[in-house]
Protein backbone atom coordinates (compact mmCIF):
# COMPACT_ATOMS: atom_id res chain seq x y z
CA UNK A 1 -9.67 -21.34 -36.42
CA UNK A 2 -8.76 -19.19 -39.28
CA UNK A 3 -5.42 -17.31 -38.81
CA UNK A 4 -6.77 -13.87 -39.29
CA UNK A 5 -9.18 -14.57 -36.53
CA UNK A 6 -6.44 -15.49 -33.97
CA UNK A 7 -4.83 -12.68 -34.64
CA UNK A 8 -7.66 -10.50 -34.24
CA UNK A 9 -8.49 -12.19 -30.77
CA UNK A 10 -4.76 -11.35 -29.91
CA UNK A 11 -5.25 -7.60 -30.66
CA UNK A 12 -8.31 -7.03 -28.85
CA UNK A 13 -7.02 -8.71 -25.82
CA UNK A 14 -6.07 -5.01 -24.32
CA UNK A 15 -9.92 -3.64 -25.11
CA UNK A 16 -11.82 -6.73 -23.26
CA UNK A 17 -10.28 -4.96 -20.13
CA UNK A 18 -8.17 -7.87 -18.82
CA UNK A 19 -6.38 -7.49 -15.68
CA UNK A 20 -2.57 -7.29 -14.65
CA UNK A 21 -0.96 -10.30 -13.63
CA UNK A 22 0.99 -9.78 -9.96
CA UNK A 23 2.28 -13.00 -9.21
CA UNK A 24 5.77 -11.79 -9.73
CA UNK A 25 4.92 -9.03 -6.88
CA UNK A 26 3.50 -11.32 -4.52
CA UNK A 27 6.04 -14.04 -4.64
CA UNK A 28 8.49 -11.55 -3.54
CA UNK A 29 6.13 -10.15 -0.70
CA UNK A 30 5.21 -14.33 0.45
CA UNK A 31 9.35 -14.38 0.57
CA UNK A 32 10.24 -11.44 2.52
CA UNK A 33 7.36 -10.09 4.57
CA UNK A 34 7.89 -10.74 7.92
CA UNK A 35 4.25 -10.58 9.93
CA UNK A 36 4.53 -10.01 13.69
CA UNK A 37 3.76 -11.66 16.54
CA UNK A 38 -0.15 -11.22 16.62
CA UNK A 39 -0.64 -10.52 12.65
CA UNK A 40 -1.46 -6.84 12.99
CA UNK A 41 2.15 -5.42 11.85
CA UNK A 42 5.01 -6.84 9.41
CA UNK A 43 8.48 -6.00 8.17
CA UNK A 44 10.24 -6.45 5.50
CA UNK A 45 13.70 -8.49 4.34
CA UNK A 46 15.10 -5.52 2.21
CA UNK A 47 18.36 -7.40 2.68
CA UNK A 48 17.05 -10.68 0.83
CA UNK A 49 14.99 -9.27 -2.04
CA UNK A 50 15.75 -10.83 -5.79
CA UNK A 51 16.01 -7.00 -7.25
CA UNK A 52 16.24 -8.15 -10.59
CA UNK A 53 12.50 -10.02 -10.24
CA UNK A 54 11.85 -6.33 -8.54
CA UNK A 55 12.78 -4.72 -11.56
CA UNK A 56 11.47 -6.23 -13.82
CA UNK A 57 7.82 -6.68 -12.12
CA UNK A 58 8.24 -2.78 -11.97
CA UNK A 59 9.07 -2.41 -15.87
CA UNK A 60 5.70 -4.43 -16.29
CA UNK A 61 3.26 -2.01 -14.48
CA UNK A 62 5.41 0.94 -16.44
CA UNK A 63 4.36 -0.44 -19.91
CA UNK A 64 0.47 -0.80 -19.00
CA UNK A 65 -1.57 2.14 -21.15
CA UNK A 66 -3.54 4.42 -19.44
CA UNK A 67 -6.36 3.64 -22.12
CA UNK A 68 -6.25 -0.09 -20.98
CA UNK A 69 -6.23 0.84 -17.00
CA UNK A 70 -8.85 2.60 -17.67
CA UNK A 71 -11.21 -0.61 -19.73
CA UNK A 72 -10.54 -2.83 -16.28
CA UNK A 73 -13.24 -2.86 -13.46
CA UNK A 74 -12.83 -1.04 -10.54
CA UNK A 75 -11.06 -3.30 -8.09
CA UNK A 76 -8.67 -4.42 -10.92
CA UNK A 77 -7.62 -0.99 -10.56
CA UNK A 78 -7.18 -0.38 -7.28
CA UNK A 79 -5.04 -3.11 -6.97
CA UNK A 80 -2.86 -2.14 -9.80
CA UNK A 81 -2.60 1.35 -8.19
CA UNK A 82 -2.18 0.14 -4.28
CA UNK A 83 0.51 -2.94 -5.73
CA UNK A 84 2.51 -0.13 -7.71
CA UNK A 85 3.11 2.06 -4.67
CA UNK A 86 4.04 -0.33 -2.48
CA UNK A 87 6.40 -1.96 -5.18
CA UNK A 88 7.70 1.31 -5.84
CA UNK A 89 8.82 2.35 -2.41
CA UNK A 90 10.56 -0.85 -2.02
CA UNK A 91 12.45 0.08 -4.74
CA UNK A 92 13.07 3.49 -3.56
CA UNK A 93 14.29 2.17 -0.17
CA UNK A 94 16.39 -0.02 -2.41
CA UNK A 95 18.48 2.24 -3.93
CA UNK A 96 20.16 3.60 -0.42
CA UNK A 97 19.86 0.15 1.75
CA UNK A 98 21.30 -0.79 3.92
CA UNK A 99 22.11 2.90 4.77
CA UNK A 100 18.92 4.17 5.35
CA UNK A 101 17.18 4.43 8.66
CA UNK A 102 13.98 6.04 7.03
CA UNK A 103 12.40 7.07 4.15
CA UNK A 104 12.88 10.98 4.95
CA UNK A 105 16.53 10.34 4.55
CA UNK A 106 15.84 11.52 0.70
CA UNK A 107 15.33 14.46 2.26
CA UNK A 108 11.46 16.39 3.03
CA UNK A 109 12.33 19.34 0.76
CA UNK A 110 14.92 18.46 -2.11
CA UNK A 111 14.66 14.69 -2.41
CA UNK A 112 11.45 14.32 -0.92
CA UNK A 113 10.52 10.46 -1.82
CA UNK A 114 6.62 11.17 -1.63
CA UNK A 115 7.08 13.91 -4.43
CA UNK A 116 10.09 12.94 -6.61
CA UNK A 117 8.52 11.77 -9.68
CA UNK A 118 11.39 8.26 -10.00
CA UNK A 119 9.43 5.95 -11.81
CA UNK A 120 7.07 6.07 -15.03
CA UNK A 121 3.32 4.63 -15.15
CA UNK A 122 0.75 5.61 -17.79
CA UNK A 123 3.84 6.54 -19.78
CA UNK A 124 5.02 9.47 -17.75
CA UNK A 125 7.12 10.39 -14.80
CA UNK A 126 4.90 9.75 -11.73
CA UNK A 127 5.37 9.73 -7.72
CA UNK A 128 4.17 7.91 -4.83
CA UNK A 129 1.79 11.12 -4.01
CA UNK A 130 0.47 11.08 -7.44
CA UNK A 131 -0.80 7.56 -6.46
CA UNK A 132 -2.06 7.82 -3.23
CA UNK A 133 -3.47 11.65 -3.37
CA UNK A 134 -4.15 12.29 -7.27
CA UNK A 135 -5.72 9.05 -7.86
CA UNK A 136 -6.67 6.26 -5.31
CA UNK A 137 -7.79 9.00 -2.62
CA UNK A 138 -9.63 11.17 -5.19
CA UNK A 139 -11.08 8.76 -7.87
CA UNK A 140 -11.70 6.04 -5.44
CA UNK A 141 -12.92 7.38 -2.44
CA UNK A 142 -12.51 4.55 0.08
CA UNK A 143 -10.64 5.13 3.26
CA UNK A 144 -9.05 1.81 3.58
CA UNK A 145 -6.57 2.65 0.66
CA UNK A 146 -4.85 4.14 3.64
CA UNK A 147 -4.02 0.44 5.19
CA UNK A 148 -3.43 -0.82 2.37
CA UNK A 149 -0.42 1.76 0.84
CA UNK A 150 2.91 1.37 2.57
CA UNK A 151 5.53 4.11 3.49
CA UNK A 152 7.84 1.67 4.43
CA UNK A 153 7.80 2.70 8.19
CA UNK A 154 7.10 1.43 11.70
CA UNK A 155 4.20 3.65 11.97
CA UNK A 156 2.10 2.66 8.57
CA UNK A 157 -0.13 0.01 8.19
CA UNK A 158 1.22 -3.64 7.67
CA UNK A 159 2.78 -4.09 4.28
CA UNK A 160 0.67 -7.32 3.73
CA UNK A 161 2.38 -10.16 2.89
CA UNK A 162 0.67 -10.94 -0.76
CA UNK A 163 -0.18 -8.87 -3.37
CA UNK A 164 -3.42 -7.45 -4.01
CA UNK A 165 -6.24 -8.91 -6.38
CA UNK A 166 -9.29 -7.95 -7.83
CA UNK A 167 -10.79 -10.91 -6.83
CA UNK A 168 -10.36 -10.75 -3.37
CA UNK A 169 -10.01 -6.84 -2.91
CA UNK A 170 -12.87 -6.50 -0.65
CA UNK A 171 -11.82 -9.18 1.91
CA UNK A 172 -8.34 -8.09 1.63
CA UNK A 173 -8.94 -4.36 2.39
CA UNK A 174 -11.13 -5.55 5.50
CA UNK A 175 -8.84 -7.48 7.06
CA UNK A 176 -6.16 -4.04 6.52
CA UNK A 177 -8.04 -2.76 8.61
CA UNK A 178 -9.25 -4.95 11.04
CA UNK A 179 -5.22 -5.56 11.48
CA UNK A 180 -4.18 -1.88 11.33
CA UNK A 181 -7.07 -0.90 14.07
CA UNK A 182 -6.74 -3.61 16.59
CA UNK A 183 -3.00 -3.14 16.99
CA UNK A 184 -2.41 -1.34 20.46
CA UNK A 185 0.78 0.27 19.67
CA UNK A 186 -0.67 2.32 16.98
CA UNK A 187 -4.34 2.59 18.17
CA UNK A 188 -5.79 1.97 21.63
CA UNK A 189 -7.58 3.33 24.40
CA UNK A 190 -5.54 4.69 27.28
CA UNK A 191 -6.93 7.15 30.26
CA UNK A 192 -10.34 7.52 29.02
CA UNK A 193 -9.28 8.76 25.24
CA UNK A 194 -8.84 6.64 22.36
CA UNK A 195 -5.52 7.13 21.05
CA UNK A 196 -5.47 6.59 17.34
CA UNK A 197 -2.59 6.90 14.44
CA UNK A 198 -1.95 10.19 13.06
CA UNK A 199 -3.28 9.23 10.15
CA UNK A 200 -7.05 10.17 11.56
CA UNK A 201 -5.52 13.26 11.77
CA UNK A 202 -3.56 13.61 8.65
CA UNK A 203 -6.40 12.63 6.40
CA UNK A 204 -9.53 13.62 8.47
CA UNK A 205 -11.57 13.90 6.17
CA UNK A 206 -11.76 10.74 4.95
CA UNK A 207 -12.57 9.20 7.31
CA UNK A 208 -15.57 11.45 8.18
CA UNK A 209 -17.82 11.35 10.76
CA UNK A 210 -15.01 10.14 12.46
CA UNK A 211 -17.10 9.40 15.65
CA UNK A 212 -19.70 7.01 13.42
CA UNK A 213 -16.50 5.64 11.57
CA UNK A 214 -15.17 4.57 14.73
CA UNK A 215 -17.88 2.94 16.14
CA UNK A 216 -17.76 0.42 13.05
CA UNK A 217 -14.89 -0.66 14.65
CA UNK A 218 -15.48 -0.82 18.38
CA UNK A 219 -14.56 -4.32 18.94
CA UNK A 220 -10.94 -3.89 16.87
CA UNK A 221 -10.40 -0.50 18.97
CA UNK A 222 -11.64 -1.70 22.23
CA UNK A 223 -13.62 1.14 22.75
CA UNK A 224 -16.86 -0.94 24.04
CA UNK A 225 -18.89 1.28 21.93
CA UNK A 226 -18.20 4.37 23.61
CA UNK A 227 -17.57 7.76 21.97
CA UNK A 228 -14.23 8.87 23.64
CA UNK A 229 -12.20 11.85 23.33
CA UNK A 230 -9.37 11.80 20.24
CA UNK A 231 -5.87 11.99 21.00
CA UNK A 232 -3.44 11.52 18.27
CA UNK A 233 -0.38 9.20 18.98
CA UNK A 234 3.08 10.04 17.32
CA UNK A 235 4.21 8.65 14.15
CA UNK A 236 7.00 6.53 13.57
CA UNK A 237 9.15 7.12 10.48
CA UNK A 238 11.36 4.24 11.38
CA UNK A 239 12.13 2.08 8.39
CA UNK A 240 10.01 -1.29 8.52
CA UNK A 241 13.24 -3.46 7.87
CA UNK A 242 13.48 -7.01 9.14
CA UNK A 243 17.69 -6.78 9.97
CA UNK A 244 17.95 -9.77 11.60
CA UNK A 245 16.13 -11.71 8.66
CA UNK A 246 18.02 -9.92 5.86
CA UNK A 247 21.09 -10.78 4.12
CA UNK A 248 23.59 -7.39 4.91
């Protein structure tokens, strides 16, 4: 092939809309997510984490252009977006481990680690709300992005223990939340109400009807089909750290 041509094939490669590559990000969650007894909850070896492969899987998804993110399909982005915030708060946990008992130890008003902008992507200072809120939850509308993000606490969904494709987005966000629902310590039915995370509450609407939305998942909730009265179980800000797994 003509030289001029390979080079041209070379600098269209960002235009075709090729994907990210996250095998970097999912070695490092197959080596230190630790899934639970039952598969419906995990934690994490911040102790035993190569930061340096961290790093520099996190200097990757910084130099991705917004104009290419936006030529990939649909599910490539997603799980650039989902992989990136739950990369991110690892690091952010990171920087204060091992003495850190939760993530609201940066503090909820100066410090807060949801809005402190610590990391760039699209080429400017972003935060872990500007993912979840100003783009997966508004340009993607699908309420499993909620199992899928991790706040790096007790009380969130499973960090899941590979890293999210495009290829497999669908099946992977299922089984989120087949895994986040049918786990009785965070959802269950108790005294004749079904006793659900906070994030039903948090994010109502998303999740609206919530009564028909529930009923998809009668068999994970244990509900029998039945339309039972809401009660909203307390949230667990813990840190999601696997101590007795990770090198201190």
């Amino acid at each position: 092939m003509d030289a001029r041509l390979i080079l041209a094939a070379v600098l269209l490669v960002p235009s075709l809309g090729l994907g990210f590559e996250h095998q970097a990000w999912d070695a490092l969650l197959r080596k230190n997510v630790v899934v639970l007894e039952g598969g419906h909850a995990s934690q994490f070896r911040y102790g035993n984490i190569d930061r340096k492969a961290l790093q520099a899987y996190l200097s990757s998804l910084s130099r991705v252009e917004e104009r290419q993110f936006k030529t990939w399909p649909r599910a490539e982005q997603m799980a650039f977006l989902i992989n990136a915030y739950n990369a991110f708060t690892v690091e952010k946990i990171l920087t204060r481990y091992p003495d850190i008992r939760s993530i609201w130890d940066f503090g909820k008003v100066f410090g807060n680690p949801f809005r402190d902008r610590f990391f760039i992507l699209f080429q400017k200072p972003c935060s872990l709300d500007d993912i979840e809120h100003e783009t997966l939850r508004k340009n993607y509308r699908d309420p499993r992005i909620h199992y899928a993000v991790n706040c790096a606490s007790v009380g969130c969904p499973m960090l899941r223990e590979e890293a999210y494709v495009a290829a497999r987005l669908e099946q992977q966000l299922d089984e989120q939340a087949r895994r986040f629902l049918s786990d009785r310590s965070r959802n269950r039915v108790r005294d004749g109400r079904l006793e659900v995370s906070k994030i039903f509450d948090w994010f109502k609407e998303d999740f609206e009807p919530r009564e028909q939305y529930f009923a998809r998942y009668a068999r994970e909730l244990g509900t029998g089909g039945r339309a039972l009265p809401l009660a909203f179980l307390d949230y667990d800000w813990a840190l999601n750290d696997s101590r007795s797994s990770s090198r201190r």
